[in-house]
N, C-alpha and C. Protein backbone atom coordinates (compact mmCIF):
# COMPACT_ATOMS: atom_id res chain seq x y z
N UNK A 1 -16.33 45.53 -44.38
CA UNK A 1 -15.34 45.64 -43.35
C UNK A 1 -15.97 46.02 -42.01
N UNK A 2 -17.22 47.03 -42.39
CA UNK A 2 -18.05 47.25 -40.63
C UNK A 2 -18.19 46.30 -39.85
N UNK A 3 -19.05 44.97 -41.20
CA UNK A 3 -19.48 44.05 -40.23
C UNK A 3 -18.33 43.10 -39.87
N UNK A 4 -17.43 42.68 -40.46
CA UNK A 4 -16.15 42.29 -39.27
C UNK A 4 -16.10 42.51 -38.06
N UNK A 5 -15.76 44.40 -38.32
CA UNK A 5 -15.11 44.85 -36.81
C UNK A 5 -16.27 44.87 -35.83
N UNK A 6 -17.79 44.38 -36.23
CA UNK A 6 -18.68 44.40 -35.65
C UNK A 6 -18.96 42.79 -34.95
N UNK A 7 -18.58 42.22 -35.81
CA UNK A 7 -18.73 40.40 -35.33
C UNK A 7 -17.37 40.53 -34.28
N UNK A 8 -16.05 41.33 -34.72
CA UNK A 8 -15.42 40.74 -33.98
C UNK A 8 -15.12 41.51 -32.29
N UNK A 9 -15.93 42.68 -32.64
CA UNK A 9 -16.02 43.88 -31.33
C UNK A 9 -17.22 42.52 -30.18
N UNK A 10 -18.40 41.85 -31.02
CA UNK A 10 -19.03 41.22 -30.48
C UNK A 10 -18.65 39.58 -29.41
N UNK A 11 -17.62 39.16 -30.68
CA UNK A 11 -17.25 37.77 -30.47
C UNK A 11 -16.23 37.92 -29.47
N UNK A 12 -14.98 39.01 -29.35
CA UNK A 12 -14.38 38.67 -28.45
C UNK A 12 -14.32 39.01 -26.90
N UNK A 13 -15.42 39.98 -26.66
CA UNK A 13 -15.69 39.59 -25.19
C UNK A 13 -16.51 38.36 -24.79
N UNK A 14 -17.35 37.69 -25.50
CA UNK A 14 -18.47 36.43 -25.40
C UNK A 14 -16.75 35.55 -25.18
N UNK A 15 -15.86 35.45 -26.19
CA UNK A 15 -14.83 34.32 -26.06
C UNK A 15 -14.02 34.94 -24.99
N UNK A 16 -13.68 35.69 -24.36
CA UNK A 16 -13.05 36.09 -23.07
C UNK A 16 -13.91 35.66 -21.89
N UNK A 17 -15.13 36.01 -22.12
CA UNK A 17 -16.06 35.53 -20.35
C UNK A 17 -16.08 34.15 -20.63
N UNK A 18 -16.12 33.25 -21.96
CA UNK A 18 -16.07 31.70 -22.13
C UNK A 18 -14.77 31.11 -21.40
N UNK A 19 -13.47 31.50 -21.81
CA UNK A 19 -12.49 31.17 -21.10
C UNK A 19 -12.39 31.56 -19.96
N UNK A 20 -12.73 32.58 -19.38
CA UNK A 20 -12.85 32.44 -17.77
C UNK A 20 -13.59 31.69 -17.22
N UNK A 21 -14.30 31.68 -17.41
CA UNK A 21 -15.70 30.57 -16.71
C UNK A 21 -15.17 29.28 -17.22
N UNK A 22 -14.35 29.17 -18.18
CA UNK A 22 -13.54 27.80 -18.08
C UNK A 22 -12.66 27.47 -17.27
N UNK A 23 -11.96 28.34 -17.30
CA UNK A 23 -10.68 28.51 -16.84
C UNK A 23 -11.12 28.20 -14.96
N UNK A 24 -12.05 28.79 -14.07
CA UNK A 24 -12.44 28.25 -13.18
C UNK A 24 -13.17 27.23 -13.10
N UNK A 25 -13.74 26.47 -14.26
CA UNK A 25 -14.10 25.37 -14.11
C UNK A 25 -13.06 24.03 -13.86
N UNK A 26 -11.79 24.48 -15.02
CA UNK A 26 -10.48 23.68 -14.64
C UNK A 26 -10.06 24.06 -13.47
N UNK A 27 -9.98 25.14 -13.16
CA UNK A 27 -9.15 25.35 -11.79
C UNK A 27 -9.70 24.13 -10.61
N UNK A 28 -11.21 24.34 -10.11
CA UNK A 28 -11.62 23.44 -9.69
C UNK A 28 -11.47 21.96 -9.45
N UNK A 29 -11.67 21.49 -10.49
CA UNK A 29 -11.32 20.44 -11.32
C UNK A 29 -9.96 19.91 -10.70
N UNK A 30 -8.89 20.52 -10.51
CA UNK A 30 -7.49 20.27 -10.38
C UNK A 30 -7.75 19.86 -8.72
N UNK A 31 -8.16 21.34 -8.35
CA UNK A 31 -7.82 21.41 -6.99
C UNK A 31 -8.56 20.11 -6.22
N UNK A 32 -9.87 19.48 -6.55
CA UNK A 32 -10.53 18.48 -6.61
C UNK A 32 -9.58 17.35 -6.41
N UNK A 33 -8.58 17.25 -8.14
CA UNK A 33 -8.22 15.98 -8.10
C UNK A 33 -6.70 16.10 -7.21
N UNK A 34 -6.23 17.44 -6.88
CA UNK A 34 -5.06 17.41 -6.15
C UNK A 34 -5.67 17.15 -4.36
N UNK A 35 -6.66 17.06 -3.98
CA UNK A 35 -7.01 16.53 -3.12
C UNK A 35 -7.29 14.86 -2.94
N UNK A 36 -7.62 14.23 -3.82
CA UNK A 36 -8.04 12.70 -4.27
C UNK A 36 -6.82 12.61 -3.81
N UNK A 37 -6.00 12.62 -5.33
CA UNK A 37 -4.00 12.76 -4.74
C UNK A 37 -3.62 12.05 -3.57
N UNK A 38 -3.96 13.53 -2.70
CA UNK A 38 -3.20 13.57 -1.51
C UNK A 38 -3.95 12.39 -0.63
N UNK A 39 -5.42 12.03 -0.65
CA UNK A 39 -5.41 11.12 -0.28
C UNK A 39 -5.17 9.48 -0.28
N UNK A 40 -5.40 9.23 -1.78
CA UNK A 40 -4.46 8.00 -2.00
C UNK A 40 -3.20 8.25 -1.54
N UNK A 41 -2.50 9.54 -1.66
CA UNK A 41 -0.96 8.93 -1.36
C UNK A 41 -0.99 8.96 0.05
N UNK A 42 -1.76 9.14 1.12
CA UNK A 42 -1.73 8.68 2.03
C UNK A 42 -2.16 7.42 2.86
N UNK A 43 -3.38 6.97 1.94
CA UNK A 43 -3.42 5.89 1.78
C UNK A 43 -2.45 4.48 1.15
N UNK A 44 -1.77 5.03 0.51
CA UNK A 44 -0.20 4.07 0.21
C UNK A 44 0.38 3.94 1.27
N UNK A 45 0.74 5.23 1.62
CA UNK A 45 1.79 5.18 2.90
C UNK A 45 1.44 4.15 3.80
N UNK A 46 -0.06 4.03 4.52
CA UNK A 46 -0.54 3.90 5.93
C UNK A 46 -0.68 1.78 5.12
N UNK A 47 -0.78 1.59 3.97
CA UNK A 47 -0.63 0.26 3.57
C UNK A 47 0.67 0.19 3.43
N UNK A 48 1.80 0.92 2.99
CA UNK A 48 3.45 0.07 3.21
C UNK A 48 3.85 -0.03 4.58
N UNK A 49 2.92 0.70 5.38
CA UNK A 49 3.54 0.26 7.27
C UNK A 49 2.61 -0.86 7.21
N UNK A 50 1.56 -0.90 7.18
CA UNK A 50 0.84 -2.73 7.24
C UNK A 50 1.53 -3.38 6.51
N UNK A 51 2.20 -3.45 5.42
CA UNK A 51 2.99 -4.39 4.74
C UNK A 51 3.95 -4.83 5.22
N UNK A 52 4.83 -3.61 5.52
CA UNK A 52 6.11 -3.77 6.51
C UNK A 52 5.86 -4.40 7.91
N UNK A 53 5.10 -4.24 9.13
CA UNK A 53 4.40 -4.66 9.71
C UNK A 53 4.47 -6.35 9.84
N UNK A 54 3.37 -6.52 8.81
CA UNK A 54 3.38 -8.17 8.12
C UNK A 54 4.50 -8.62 7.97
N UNK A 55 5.08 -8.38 7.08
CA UNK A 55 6.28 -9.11 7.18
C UNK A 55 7.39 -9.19 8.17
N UNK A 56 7.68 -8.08 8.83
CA UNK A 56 7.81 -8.35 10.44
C UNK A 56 7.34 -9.66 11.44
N UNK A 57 6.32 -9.64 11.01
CA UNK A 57 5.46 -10.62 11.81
C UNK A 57 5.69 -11.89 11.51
N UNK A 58 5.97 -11.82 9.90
CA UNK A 58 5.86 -13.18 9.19
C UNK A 58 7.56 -13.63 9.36
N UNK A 59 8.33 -12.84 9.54
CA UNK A 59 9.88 -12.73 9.76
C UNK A 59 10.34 -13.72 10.75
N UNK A 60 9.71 -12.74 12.10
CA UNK A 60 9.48 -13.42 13.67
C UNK A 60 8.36 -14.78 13.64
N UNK A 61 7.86 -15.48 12.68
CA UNK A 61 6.58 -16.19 13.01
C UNK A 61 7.84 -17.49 12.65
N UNK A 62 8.71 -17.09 11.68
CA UNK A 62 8.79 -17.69 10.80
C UNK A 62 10.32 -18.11 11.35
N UNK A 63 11.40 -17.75 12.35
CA UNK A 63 12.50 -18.02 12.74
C UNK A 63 12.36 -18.93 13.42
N UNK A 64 13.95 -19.59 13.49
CA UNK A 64 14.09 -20.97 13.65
C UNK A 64 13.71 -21.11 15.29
N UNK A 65 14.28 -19.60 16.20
CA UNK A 65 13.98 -20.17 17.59
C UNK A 65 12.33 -20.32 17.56
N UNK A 66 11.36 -19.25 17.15
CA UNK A 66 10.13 -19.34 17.05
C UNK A 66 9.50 -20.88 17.05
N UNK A 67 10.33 -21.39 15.78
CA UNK A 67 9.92 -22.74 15.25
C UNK A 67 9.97 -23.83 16.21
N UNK A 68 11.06 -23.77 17.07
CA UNK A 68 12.01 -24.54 17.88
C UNK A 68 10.97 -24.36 19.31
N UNK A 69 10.66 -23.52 19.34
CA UNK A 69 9.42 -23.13 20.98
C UNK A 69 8.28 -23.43 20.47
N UNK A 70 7.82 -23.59 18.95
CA UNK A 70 6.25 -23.91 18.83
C UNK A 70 6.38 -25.54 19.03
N UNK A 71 8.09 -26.33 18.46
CA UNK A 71 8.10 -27.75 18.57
C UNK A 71 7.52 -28.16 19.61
N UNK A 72 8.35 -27.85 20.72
CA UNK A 72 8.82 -27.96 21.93
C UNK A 72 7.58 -28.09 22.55
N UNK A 73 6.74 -26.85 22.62
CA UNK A 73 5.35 -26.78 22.92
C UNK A 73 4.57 -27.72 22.55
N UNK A 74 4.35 -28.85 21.19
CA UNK A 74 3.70 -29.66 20.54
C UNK A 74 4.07 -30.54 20.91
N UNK A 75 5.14 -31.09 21.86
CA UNK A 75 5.61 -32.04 22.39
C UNK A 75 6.61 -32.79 22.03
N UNK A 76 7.34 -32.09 20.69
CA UNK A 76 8.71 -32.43 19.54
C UNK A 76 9.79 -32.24 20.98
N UNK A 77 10.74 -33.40 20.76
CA UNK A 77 11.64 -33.34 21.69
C UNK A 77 13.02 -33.62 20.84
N UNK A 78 14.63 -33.51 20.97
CA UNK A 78 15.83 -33.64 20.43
C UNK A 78 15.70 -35.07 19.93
N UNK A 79 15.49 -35.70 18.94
CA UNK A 79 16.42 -37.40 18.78
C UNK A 79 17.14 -37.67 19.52
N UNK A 80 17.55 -38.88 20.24
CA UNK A 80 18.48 -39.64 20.90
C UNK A 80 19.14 -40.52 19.65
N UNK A 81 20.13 -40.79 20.09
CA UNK A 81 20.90 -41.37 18.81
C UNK A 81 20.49 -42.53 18.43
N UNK A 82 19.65 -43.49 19.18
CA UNK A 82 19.47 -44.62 18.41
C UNK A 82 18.08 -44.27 17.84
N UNK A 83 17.24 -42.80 18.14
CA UNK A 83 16.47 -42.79 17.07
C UNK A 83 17.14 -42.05 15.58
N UNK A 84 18.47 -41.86 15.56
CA UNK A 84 18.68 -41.40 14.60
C UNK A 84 19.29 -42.42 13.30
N UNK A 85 19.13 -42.80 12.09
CA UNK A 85 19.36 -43.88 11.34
C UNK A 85 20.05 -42.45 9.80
N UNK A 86 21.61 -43.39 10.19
CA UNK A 86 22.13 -43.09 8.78
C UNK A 86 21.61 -43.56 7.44
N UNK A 87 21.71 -43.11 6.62
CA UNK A 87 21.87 -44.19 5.47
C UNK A 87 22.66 -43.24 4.10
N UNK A 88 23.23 -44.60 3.67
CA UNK A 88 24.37 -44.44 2.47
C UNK A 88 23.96 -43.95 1.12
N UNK A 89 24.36 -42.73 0.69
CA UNK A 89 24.06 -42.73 -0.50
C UNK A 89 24.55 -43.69 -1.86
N UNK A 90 25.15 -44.75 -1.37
CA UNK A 90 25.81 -45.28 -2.22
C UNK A 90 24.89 -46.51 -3.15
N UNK A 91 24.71 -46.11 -4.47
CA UNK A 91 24.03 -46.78 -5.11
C UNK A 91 24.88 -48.36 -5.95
N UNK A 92 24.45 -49.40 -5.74
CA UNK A 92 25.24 -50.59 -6.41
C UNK A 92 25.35 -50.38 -8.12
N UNK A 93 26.27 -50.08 -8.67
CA UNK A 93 26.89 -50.30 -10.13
C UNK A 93 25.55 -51.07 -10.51
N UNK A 94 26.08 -52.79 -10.24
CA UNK A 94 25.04 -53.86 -10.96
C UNK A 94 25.31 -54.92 -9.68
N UNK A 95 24.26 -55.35 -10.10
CA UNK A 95 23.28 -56.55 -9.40
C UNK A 95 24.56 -58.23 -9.53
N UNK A 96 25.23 -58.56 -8.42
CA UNK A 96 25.90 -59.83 -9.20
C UNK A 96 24.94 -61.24 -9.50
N UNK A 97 24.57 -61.52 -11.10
CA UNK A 97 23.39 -61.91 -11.21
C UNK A 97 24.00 -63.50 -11.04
């Protein structure tokens, strides 16, 4: 029974200074990755305003007056009516053979 209370008078301060010196090794560890964290999530942020942004851009690139001033510019002008040609959707049944 001595040597018990002797292993265990021994073992449990060695396992108390082990978990501390762990225990700040995790601490570390955290505070480390709660910094990473914070920078990806700021890095998200500062890419959904470039995203948003873009598509803004692509919004306005992409509207009809936009479209209508890049024509215009390229030298696209309105049809006049005799350049404009109907045609019938109407398909013939059969052929009178």
């Amino acid at each position: 029974m001595k040597n018990i209370g002797k292993i265990i008078g021994i073992m449990l301060p060695i396992a108390a200074l082990v978990m501390i010196v762990l225990q700040v090794v995790v601490s570390n560890e955290l505070a480390g990755l709660g910094k990473r964290l914070g920078e990806l999530d700021r890095e998200v942020r500062i890419q959904a305003d470039i995203n948003e942004a873009l598509k803004t851009e692509v919004a306005s690139a992409s509207s009809l007056l936009t479209l209508r001033e890049r024509a215009e510019s390229l030298g696209f002008v309105e049809p006049t009516s005799k350049q404009i040609m109907n045609l019938t959707l109407e398909v013939p049944v059969a052929l009178g053979l």
